[in-house]
Each structure stands twice: as C-alpha cells, then as structure tokens.
N, C-alpha and C. Protein backbone atom coordinates (compact mmCIF):
# COMPACT_ATOMS: atom_id res chain seq x y z
N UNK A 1 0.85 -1.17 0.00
CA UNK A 1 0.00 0.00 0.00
C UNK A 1 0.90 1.23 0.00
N UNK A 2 0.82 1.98 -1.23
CA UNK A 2 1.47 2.97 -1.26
C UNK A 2 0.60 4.62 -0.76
N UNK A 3 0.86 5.24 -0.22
CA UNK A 3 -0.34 6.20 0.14
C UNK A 3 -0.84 6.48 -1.62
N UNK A 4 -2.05 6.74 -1.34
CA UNK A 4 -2.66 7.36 -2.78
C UNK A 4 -3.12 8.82 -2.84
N UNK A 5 -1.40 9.43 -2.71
CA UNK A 5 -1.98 10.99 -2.47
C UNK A 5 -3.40 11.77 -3.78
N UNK A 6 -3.84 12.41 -3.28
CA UNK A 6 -4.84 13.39 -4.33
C UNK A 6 -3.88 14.08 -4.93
N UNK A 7 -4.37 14.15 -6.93
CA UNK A 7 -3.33 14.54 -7.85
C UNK A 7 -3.65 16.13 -7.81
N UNK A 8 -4.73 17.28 -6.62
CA UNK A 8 -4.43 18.15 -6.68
C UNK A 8 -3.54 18.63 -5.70
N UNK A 9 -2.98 17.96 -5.15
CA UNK A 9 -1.91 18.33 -3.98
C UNK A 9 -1.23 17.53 -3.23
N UNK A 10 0.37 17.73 -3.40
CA UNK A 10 1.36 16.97 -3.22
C UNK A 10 1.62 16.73 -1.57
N UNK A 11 2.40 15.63 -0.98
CA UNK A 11 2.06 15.69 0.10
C UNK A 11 3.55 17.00 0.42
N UNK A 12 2.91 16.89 1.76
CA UNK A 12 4.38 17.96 2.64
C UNK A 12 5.52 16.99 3.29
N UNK A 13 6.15 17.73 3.21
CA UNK A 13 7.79 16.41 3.83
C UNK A 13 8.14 17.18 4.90
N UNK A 14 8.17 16.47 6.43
CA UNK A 14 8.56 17.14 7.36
C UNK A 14 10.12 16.38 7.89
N UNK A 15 11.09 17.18 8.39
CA UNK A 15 12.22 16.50 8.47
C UNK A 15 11.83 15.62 10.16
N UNK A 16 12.45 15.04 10.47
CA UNK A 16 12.38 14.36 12.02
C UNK A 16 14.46 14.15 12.77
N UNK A 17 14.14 15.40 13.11
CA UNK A 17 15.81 15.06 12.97
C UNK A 17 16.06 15.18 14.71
N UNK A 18 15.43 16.06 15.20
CA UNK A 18 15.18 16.17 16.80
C UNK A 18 14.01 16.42 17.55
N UNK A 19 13.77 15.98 18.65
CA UNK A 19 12.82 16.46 19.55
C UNK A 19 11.93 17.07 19.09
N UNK A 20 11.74 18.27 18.87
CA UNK A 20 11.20 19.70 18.18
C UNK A 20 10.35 19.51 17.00
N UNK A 21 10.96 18.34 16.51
CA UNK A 21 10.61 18.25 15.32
C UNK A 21 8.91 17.41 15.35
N UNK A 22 8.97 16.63 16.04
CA UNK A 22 7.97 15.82 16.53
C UNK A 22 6.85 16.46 16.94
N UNK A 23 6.99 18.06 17.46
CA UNK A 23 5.64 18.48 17.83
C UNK A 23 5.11 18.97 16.37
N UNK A 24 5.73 18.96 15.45
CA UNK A 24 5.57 19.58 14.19
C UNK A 24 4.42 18.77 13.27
N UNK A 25 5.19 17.47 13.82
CA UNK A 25 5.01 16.44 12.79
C UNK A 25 3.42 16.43 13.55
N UNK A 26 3.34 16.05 15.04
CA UNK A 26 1.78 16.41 15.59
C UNK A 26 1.27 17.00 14.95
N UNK A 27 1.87 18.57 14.69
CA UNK A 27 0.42 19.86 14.39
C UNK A 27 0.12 19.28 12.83
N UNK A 28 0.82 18.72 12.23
CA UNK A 28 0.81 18.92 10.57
C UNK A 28 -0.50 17.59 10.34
N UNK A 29 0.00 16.92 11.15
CA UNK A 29 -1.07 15.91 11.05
C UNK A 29 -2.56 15.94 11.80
N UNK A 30 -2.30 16.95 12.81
CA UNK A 30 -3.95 17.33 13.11
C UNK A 30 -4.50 18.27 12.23
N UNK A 31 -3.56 18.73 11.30
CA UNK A 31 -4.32 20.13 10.61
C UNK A 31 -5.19 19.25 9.67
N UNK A 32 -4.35 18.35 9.32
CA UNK A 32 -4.76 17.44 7.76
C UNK A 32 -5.89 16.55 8.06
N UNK A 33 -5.74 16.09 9.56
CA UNK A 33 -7.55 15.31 10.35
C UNK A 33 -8.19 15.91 10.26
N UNK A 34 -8.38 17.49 10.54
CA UNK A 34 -8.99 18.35 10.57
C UNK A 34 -9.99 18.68 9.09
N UNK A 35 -8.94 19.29 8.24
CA UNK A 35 -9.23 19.11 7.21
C UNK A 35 -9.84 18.62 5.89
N UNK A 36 -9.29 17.23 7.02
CA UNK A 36 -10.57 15.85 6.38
C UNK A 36 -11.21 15.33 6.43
N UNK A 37 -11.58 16.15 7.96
CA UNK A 37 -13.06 15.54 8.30
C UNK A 37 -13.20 14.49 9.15
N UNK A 38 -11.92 13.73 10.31
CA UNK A 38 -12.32 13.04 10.87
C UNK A 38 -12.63 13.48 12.07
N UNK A 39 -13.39 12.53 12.71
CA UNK A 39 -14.24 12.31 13.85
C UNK A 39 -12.56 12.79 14.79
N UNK A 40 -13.28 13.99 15.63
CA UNK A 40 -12.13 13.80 16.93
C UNK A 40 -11.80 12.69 17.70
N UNK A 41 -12.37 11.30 17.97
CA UNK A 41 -11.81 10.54 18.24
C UNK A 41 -10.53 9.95 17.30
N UNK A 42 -10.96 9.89 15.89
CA UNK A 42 -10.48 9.79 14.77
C UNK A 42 -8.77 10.21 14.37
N UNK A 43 -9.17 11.74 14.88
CA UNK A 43 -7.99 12.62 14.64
C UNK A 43 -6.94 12.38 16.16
N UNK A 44 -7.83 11.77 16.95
CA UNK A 44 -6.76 11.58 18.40
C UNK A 44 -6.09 10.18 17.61
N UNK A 45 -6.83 9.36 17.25
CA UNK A 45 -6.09 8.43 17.25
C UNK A 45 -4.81 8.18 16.03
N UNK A 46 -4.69 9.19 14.81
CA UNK A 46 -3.96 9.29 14.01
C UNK A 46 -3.35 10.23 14.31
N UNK A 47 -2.87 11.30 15.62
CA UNK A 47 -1.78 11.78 15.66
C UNK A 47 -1.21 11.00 16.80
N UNK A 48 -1.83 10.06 17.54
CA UNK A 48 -1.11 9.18 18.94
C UNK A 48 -0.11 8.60 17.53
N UNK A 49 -0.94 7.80 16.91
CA UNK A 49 -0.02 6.67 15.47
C UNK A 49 0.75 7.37 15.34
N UNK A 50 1.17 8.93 14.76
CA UNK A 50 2.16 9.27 14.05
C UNK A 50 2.98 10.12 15.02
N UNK A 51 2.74 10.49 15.93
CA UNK A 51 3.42 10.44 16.90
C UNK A 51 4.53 9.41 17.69
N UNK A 52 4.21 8.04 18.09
CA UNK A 52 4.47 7.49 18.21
C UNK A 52 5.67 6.77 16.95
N UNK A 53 5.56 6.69 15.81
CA UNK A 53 5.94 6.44 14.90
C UNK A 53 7.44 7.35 14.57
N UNK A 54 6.65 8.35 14.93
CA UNK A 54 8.13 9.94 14.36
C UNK A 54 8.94 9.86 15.50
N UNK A 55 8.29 9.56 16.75
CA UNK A 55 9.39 8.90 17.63
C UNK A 55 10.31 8.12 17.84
N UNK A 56 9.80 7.15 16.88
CA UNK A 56 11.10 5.79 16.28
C UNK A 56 11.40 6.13 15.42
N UNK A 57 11.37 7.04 14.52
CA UNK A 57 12.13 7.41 13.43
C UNK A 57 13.12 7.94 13.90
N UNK A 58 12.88 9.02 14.85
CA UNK A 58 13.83 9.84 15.91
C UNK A 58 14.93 8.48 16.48
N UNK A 59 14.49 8.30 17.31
CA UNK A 59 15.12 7.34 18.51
C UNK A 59 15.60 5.76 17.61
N UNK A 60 15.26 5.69 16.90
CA UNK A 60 15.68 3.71 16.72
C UNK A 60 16.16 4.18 14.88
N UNK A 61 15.42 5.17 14.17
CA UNK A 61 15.92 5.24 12.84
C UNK A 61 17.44 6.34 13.02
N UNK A 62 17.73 6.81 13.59
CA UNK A 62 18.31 7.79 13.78
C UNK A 62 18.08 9.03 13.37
N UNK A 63 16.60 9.32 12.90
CA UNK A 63 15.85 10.41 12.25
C UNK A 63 15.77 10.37 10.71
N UNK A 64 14.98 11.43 10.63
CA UNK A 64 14.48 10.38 8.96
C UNK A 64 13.20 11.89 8.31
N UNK A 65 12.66 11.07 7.70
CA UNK A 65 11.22 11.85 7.40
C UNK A 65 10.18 11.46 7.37
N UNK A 66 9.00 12.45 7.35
CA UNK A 66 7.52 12.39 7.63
C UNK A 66 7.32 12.70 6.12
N UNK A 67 6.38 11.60 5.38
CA UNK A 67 5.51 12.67 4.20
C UNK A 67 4.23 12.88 4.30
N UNK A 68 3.55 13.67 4.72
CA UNK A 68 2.24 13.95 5.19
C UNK A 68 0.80 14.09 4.38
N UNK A 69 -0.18 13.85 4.00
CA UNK A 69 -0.96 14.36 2.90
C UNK A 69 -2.71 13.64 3.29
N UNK A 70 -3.23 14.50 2.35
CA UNK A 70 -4.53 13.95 2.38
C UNK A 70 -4.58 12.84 1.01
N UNK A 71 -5.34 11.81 1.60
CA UNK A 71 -5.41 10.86 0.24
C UNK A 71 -6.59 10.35 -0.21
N UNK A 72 -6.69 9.95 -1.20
CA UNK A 72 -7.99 9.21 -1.76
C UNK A 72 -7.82 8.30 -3.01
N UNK A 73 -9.21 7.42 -2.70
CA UNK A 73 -9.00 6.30 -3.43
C UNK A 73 -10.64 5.28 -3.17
N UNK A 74 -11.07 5.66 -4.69
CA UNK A 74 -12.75 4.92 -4.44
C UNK A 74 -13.46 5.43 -4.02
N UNK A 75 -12.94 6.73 -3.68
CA UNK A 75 -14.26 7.74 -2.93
C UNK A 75 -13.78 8.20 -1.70
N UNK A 76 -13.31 7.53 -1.32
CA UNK A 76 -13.03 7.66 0.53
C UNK A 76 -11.49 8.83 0.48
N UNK A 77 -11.94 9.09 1.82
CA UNK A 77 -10.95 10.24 1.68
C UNK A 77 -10.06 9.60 3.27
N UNK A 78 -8.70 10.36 3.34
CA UNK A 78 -8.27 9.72 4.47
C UNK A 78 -7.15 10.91 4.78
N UNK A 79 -6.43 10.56 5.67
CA UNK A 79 -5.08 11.33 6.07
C UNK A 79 -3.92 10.22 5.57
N UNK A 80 -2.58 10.44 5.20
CA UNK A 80 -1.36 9.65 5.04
C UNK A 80 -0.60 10.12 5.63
N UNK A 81 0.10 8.90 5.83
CA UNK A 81 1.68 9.54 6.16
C UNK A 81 2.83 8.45 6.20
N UNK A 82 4.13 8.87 5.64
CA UNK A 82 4.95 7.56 5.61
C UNK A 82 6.40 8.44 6.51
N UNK A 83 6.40 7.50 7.63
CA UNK A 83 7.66 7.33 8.11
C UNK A 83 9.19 6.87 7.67
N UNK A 84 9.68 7.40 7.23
CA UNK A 84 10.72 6.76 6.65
C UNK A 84 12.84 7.43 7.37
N UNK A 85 13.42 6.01 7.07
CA UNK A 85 14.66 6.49 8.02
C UNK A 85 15.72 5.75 7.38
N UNK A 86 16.69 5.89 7.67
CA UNK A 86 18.03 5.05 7.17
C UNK A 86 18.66 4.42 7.93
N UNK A 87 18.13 4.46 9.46
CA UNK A 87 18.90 3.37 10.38
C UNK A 87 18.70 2.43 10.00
N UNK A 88 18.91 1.38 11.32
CA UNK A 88 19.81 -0.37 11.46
C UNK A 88 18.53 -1.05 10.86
N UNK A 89 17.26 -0.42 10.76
CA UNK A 89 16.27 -1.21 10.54
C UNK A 89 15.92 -1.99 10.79
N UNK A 90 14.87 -2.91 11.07
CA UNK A 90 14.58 -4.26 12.81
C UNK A 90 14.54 -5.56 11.50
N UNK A 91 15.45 -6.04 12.62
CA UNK A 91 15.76 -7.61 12.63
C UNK A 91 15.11 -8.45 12.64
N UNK A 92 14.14 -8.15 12.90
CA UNK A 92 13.20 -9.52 13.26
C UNK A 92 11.48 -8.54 13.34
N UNK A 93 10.58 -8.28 12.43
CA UNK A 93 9.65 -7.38 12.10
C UNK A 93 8.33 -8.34 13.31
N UNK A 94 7.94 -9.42 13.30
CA UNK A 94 7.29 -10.41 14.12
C UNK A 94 7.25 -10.24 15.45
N UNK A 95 8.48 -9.80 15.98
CA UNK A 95 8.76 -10.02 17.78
C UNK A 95 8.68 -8.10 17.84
N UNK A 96 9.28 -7.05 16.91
CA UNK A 96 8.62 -5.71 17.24
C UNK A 96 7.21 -5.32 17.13
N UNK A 97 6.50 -6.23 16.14
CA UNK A 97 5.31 -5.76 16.56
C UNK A 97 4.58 -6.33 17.57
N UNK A 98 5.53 -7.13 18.34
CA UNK A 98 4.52 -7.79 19.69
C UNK A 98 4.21 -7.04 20.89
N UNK A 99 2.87 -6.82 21.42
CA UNK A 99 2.74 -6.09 22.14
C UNK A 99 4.18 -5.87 23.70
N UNK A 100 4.70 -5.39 23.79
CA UNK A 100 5.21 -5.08 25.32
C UNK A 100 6.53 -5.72 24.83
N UNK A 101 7.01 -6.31 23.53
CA UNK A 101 8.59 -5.89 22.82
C UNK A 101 8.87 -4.50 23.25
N UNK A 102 10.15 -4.41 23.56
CA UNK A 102 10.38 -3.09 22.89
C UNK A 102 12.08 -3.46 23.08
N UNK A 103 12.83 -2.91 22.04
CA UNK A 103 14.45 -2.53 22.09
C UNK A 103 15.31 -1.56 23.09
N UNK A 104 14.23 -1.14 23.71
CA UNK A 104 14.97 0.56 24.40
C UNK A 104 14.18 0.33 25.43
N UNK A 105 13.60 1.53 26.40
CA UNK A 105 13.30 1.35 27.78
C UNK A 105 11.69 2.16 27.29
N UNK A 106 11.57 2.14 26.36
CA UNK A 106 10.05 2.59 26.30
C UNK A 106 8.83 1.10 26.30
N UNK A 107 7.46 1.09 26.33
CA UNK A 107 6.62 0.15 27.17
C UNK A 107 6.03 -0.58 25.79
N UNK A 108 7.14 -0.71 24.44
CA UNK A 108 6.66 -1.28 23.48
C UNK A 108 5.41 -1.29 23.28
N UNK A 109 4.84 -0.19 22.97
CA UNK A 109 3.54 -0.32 22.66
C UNK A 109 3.36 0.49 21.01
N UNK A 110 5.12 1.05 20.65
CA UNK A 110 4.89 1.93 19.62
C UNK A 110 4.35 1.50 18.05
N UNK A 111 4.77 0.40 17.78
CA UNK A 111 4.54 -0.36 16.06
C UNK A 111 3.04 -1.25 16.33
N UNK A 112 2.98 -1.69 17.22
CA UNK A 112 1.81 -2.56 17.22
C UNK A 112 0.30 -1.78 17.77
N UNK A 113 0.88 -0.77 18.45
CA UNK A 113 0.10 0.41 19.16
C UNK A 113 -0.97 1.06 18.08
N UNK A 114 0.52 1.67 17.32
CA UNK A 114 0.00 2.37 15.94
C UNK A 114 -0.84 1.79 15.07
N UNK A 115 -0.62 0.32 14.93
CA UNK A 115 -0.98 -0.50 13.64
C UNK A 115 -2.80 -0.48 14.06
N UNK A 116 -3.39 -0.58 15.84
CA UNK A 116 -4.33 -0.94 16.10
C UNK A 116 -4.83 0.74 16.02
N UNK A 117 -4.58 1.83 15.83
CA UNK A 117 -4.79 3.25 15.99
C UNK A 117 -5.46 3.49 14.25
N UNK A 118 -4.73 2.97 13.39
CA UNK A 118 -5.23 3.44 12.11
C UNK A 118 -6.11 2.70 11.17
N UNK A 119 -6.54 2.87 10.12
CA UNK A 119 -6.95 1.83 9.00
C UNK A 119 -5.91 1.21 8.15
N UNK A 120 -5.36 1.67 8.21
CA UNK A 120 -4.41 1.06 6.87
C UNK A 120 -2.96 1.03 7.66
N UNK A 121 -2.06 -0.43 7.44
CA UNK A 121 -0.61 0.02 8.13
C UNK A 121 0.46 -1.00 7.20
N UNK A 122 1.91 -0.41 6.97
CA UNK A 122 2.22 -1.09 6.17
C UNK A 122 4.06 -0.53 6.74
N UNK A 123 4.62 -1.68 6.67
CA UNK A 123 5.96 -1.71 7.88
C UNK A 123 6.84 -2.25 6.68
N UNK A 124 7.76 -1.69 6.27
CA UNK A 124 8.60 -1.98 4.95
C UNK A 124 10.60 -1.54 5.80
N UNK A 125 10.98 -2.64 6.28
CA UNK A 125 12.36 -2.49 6.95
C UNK A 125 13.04 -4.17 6.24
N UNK A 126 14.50 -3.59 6.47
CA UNK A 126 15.25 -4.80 6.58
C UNK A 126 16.73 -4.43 7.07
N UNK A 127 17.32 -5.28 7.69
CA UNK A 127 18.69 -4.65 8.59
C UNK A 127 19.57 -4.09 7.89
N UNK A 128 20.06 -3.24 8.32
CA UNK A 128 21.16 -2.28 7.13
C UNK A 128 20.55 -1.63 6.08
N UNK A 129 18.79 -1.50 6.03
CA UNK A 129 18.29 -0.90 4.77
C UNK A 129 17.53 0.47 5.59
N UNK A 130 17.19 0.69 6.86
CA UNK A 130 16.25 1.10 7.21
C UNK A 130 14.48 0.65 7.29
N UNK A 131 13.69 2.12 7.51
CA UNK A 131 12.60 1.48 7.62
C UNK A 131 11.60 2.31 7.51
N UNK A 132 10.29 2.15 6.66
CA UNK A 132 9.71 2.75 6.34
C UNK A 132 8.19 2.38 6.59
N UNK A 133 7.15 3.18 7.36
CA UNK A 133 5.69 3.11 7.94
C UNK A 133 5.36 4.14 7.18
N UNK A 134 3.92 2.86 6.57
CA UNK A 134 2.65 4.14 5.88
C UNK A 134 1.88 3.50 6.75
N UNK A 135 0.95 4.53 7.00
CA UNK A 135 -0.59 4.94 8.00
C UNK A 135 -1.25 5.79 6.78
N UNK A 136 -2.60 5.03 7.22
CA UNK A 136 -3.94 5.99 6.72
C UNK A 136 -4.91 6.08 7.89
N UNK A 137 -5.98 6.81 7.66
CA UNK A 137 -6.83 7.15 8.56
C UNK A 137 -7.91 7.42 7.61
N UNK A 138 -8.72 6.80 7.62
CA UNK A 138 -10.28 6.71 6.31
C UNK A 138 -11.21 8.00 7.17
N UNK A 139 -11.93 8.49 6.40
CA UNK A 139 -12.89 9.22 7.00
C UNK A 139 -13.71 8.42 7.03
N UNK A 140 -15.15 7.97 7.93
CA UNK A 140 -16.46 7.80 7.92
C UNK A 140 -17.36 8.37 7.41
C-alpha cells in the first residue's frame, strides 16, 4: 500500500531530525484530520499513530522523514503519512510488533500500538536498509 496521495496536492515532507521536530510532525497531522473531516476521536487516534511512529524514526531510525498528505482512493478520503529512516532497521519485524517488545526502555507499545490506531498500516524495513511506515486514517 502505497499512500494514494490526491493529484491536486502533493504531500508535505517534514524533516524528524530532533525532539522539536515531533511536535511539528503532531500539528501537521492534526491540521490534515482536521481538514478531512475526521471524527475527533479519529484525529486523536492518528496523531497518537504518528506520533508514536516519528518517535522511532527519531530514537531507533536515527531520524528520517515524515511525508504527510490527504489521500484518496474509491471515494473515501483519508489522512497519510509515511515514516521513513536510514537506520539499522529491525531484525526480526514479528517479535517488534509484539505487544510489550520493545528494544529501548520505552513500554513497546509503539509499532503494534500504531498499527491498532489506524486503518491502513504497512511496515517496509530490513537490517542495514532502514525502515519505512505508511498509516492511513479513512474518514467515515
């Protein structure tokens, strides 16, 4: 699943290089919930996902980028976004998305967390290649 951005507007690329950057990546992605119409539960639960997400890009990718956008496809309209990084990329994709894994001292809840937060999830890593998360969020 590749996001299926709308051909009147390209998505935005946010960098994820520190801290700072992450509240960014928040606002950009509530503007675009907003925008599209999801349900505030909706929009909580696709900036926890990409939140969580730009955090491991930060911390485990060694920072990376956000591409952000509204998408569609069949009618339905949604939010996107692909995480992407050039770190060590995970070893073993099966045991990170298990609930209460985690590599570092956080409560592993971030990849498998996310995956149950959105509609659409798609985890593209291999060791020494990096790693790359698309999320959607469908409107109702």
């Amino acid at each position: 699943m590749t996001a299926p951005w709308t051909a009147d507007e390209e998505p935005q690329v946010y960098a994820v290089e520190r801290s700072g950057d992450l509240v960014h990546v928040r606002q950009a992605i509530r503007a675009l919930a907003q925008r599209c119409g999801l349900s505030l539960v909706d929009q909580t639960k696709m900036i926890t996902a990409a939140s969580e997400l730009a955090r491991n890009t930060l911390t485990y990718g060694g920072g990376g980028t956000v591409r952000a956008g509204l998408v569609s496809t069949n009618g339905r309209r949604g939010v996107g976004a692909v995480f992407e990084d050039t770190g060590p990329g995970i070893p073993d994709i099966e045991q990170a998305m298990t609930d209460g894994w985690t590599s570092g001292g956080g409560l592993g809840l971030g990849l498998s967390g996310a995956k149950r937060l959105v509609d659409d999830f798609r985890l593209r890593t291999a060791p020494g290649e990096g790693t790359a998360v698309t999320i959607i969020k469908w409107a109702r």
